[in-house]
Protein backbone atom coordinates (compact mmCIF):
# COMPACT_ATOMS: atom_id res chain seq x y z
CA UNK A 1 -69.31 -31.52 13.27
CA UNK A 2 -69.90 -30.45 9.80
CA UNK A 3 -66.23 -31.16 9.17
CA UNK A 4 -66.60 -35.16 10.46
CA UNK A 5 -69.97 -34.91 8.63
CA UNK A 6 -67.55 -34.39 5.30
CA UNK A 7 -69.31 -30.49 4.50
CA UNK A 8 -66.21 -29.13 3.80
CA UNK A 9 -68.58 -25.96 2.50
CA UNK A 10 -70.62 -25.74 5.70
CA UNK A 11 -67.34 -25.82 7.54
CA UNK A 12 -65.99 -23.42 5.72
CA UNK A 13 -68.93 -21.00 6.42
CA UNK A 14 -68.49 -21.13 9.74
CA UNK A 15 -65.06 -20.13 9.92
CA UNK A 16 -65.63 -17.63 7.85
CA UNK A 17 -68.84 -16.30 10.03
CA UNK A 18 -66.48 -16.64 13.04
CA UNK A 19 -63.51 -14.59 11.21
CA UNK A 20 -61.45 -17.19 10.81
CA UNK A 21 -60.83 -16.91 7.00
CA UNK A 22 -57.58 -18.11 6.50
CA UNK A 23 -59.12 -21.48 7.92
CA UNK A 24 -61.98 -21.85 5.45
CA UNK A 25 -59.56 -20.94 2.72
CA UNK A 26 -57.33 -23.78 3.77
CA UNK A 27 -60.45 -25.96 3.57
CA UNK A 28 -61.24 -25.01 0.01
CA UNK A 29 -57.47 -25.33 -1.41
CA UNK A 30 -57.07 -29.35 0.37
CA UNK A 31 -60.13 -29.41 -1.78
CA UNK A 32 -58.48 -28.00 -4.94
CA UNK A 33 -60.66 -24.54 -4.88
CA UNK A 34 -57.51 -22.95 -5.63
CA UNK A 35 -60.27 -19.57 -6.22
CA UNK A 36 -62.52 -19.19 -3.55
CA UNK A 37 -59.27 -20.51 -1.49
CA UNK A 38 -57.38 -17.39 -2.82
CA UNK A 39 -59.69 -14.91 -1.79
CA UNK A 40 -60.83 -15.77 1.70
CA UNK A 41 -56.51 -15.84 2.27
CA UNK A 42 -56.96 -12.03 1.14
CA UNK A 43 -59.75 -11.55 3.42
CA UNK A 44 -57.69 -12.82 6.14
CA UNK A 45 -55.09 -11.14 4.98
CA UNK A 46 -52.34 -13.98 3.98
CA UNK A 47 -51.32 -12.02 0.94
CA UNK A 48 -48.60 -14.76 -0.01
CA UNK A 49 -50.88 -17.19 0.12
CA UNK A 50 -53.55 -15.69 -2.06
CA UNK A 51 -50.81 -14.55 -4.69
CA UNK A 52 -49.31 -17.77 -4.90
CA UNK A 53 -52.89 -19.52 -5.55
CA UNK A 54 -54.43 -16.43 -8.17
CA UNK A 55 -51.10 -17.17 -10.10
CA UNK A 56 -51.90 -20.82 -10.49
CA UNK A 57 -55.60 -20.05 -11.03
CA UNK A 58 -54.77 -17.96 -14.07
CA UNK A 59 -55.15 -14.46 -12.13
CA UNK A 60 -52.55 -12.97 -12.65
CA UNK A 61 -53.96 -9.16 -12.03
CA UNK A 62 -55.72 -10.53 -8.50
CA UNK A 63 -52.32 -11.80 -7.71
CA UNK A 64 -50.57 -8.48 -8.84
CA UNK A 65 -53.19 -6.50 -6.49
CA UNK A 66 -51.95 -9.38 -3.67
CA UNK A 67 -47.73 -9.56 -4.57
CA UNK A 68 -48.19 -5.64 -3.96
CA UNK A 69 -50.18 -5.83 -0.67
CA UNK A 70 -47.47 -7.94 0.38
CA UNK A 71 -44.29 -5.40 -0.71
CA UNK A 72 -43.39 -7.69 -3.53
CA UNK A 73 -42.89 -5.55 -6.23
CA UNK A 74 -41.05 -7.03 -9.10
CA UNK A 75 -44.10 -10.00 -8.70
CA UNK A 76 -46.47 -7.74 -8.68
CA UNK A 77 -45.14 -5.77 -11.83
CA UNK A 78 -44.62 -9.24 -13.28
CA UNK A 79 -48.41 -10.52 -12.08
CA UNK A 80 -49.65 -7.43 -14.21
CA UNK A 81 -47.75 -7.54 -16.79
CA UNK A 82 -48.78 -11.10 -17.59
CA UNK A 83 -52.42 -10.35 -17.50
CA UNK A 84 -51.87 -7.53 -20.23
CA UNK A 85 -49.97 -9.55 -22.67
CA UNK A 86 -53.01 -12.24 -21.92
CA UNK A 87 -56.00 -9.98 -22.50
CA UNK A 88 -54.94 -7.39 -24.96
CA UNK A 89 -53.93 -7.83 -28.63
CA UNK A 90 -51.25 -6.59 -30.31
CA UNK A 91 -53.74 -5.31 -32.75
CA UNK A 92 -54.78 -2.01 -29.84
CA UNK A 93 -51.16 -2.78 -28.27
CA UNK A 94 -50.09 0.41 -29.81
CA UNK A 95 -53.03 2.53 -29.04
CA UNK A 96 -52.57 5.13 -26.62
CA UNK A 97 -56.62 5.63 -26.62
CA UNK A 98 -57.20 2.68 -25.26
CA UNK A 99 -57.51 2.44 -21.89
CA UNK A 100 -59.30 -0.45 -20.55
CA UNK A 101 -58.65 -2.23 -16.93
CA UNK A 102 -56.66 -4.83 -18.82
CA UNK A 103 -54.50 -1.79 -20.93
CA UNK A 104 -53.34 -0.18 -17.49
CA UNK A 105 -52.51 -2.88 -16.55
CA UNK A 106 -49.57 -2.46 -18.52
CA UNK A 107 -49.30 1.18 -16.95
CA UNK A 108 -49.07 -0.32 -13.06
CA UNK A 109 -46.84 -2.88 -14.74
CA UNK A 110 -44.22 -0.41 -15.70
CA UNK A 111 -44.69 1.96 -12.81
CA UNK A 112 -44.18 -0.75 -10.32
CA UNK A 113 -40.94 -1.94 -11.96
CA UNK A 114 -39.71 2.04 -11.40
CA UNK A 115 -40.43 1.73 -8.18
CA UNK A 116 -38.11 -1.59 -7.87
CA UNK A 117 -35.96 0.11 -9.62
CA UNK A 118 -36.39 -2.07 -12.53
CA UNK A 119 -36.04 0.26 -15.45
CA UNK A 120 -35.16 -1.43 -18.38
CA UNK A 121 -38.37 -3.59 -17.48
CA UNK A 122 -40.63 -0.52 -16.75
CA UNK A 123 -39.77 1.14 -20.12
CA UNK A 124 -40.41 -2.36 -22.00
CA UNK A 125 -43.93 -2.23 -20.37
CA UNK A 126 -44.54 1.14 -20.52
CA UNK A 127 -43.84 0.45 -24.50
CA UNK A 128 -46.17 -2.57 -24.83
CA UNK A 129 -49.00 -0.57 -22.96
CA UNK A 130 -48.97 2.51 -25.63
CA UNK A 131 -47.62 4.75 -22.55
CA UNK A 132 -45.22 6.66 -24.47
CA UNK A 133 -45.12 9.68 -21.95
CA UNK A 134 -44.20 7.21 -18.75
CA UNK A 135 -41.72 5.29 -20.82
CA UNK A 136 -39.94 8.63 -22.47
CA UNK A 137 -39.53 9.59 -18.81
CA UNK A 138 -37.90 6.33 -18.01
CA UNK A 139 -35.17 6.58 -21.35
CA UNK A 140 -34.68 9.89 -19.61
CA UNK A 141 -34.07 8.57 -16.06
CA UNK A 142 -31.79 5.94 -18.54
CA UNK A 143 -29.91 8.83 -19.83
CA UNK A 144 -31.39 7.79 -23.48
CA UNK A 145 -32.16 11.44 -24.54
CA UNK A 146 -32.72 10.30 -27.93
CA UNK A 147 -35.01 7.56 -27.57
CA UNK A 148 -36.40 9.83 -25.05
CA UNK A 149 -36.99 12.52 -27.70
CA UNK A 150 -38.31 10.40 -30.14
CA UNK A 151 -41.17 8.72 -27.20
CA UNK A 152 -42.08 13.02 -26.03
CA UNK A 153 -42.89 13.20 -29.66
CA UNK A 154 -45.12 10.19 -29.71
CA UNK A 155 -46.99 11.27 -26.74
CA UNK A 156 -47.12 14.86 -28.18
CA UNK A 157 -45.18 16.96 -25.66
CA UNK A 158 -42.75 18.75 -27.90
CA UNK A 159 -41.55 20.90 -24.96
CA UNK A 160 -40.07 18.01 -23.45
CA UNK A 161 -38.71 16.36 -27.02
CA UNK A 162 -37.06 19.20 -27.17
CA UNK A 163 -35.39 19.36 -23.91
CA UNK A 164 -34.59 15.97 -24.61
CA UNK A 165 -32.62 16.82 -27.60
CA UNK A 166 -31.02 19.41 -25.93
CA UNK A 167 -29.43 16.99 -23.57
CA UNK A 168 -28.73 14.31 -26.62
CA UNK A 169 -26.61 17.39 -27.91
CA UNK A 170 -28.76 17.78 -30.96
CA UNK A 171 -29.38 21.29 -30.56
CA UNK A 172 -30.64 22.37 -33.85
CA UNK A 173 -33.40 19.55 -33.50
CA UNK A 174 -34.50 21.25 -30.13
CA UNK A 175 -34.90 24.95 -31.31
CA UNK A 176 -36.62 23.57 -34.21
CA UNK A 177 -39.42 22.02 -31.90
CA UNK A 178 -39.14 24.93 -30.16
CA UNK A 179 -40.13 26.65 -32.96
CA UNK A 180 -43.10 24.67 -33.48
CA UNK A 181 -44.37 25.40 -30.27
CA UNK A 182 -43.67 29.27 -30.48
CA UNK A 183 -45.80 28.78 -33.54
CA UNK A 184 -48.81 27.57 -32.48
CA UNK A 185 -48.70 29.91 -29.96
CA UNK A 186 -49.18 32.80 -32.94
CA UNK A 187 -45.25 33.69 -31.33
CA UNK A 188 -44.14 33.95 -35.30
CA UNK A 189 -41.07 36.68 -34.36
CA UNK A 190 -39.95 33.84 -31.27
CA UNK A 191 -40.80 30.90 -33.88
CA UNK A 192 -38.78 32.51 -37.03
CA UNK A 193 -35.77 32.66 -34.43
CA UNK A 194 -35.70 29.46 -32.98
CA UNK A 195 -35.80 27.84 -37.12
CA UNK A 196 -33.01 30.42 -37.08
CA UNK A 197 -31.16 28.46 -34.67
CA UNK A 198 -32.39 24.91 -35.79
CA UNK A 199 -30.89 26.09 -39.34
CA UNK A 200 -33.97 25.74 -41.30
CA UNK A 201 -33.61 29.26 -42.20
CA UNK A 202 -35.61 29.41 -45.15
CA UNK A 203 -38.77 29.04 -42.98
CA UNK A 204 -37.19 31.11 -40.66
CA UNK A 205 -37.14 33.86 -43.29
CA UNK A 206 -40.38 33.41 -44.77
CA UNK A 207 -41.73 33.91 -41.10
CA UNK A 208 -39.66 37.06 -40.51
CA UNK A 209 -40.75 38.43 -43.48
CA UNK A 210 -44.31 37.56 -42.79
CA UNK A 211 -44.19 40.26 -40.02
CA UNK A 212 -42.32 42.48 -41.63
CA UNK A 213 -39.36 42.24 -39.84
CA UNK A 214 -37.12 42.51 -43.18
CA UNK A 215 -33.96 42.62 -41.87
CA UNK A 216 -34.23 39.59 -39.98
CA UNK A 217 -35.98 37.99 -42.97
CA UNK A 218 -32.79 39.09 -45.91
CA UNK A 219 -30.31 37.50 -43.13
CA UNK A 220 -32.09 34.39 -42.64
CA UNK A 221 -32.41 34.37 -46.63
CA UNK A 222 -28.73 34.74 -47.04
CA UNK A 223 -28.13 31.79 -44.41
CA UNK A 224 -29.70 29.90 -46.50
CA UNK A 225 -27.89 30.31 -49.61
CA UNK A 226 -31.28 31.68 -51.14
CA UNK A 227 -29.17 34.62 -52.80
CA UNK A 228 -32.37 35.95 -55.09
CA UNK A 229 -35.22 36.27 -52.10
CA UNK A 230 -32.17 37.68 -49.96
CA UNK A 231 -31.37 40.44 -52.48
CA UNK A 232 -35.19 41.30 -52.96
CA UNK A 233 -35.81 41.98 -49.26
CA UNK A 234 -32.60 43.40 -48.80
């Protein structure tokens, strides 16, 4: 009755009251309510439905949260990726402090393209988002041990810039975060022998010779062609 009575919005109440949902939402989108339409297809559970009519809404992340509900997971990484090149500026792009509902975003972005297997698109969003930890995993997963490196750095983890370099082959660049680490660990014997190994032996010796450990210090000296400070401590 309300329907012949052209209340489209009464209608649409009913259906809803009666759990009919999808009904009501088809009500509202013949009306061009592409919103409200899109949301009462999620309440009844039409997922495509409801993605398809969030994207041409301009909601993208709504449509994300549906496109994933429904399996679709390049969309959905897509859907949220969209919505975090619309809402945040390049200006905090960059900033890995910033973590607003609109920067992860960027986050579910990227891990939902790992999950399709997409990886080249995961580590671009990962990258956009500021998630340098997620996306140096990713270059790792790409056998980019470099790039990884470099992105482990960023996010401060030396450990794992390290073992990074390690597997890029650039094994004097890996005992020399090593070394840092040992360091700020007060480990100054373990960090003087890991510069040792990175070659940046006049740190090394200054460090060997800070605890005494002469020897150690003259050799690391002589290493590094610092003939004067070798023959003192010798």
């Amino acid at each position: 009755l309300y329907l012949q009575a052209g209340d489209y919005k009464k209608a649409a109440q009913v259906y809803t009251h009666t759990n009919k949902p999808a009904k009501a939402a088809a009500l509202f989108q013949e009306k061009g309510n592409n919103l409200e339409a899109a949301r009462l297809y999620g309440v009844g559970g039409v997922w495509d439905k409801a993605a398809d009519l969030y994207m041409k809404s301009g909601y993208p992340q709504r449509a994300a949260e549906a496109y994933e509900k429904l399996g679709e997971l390049q969309k959905a990484a897509q859907a949220y990726e969209q919505h975090f090149m619309e809402n945040v500026s390049y200006a905090t792009t960059y900033s890995s402090t910033a973590t607003s509902s609109d920067q992860k975003s960027a986050l579910h972005a990227g891990r939902l393209y790992e999950k399709a297997g997409d990886l080249p698109h995961a580590l671009n969003a990962f990258m956009k988002g500021g998630y340098f930890k997620q996306a140096a995993a990713v270059c790792m997963n790409l056998q980019q041990y470099a790039k990884a490196a470099e992105l482990f750095l960023r996010a401060d983890d030396p450990r794992s810039s390290a073992e990074a370099h390690e597997k890029a082959g650039d094994l004097p660049a890996a005992a020399n975060l090593r070394g840092e680490v040992a360091l700020k660990e007060g480990q100054v014997p373990q960090a003087a022998d890991f510069f040792q190994q990175g070659k940046d032996y006049l740190r090394s010796a200054e460090l060997f010779e800070s605890v005494g450990m002469l020897a150690q210090a003259a050799g690391a000296y002589e290493a590094g062609e610092s003939w004067a400070a070798a023959g003192n401590v010798y």
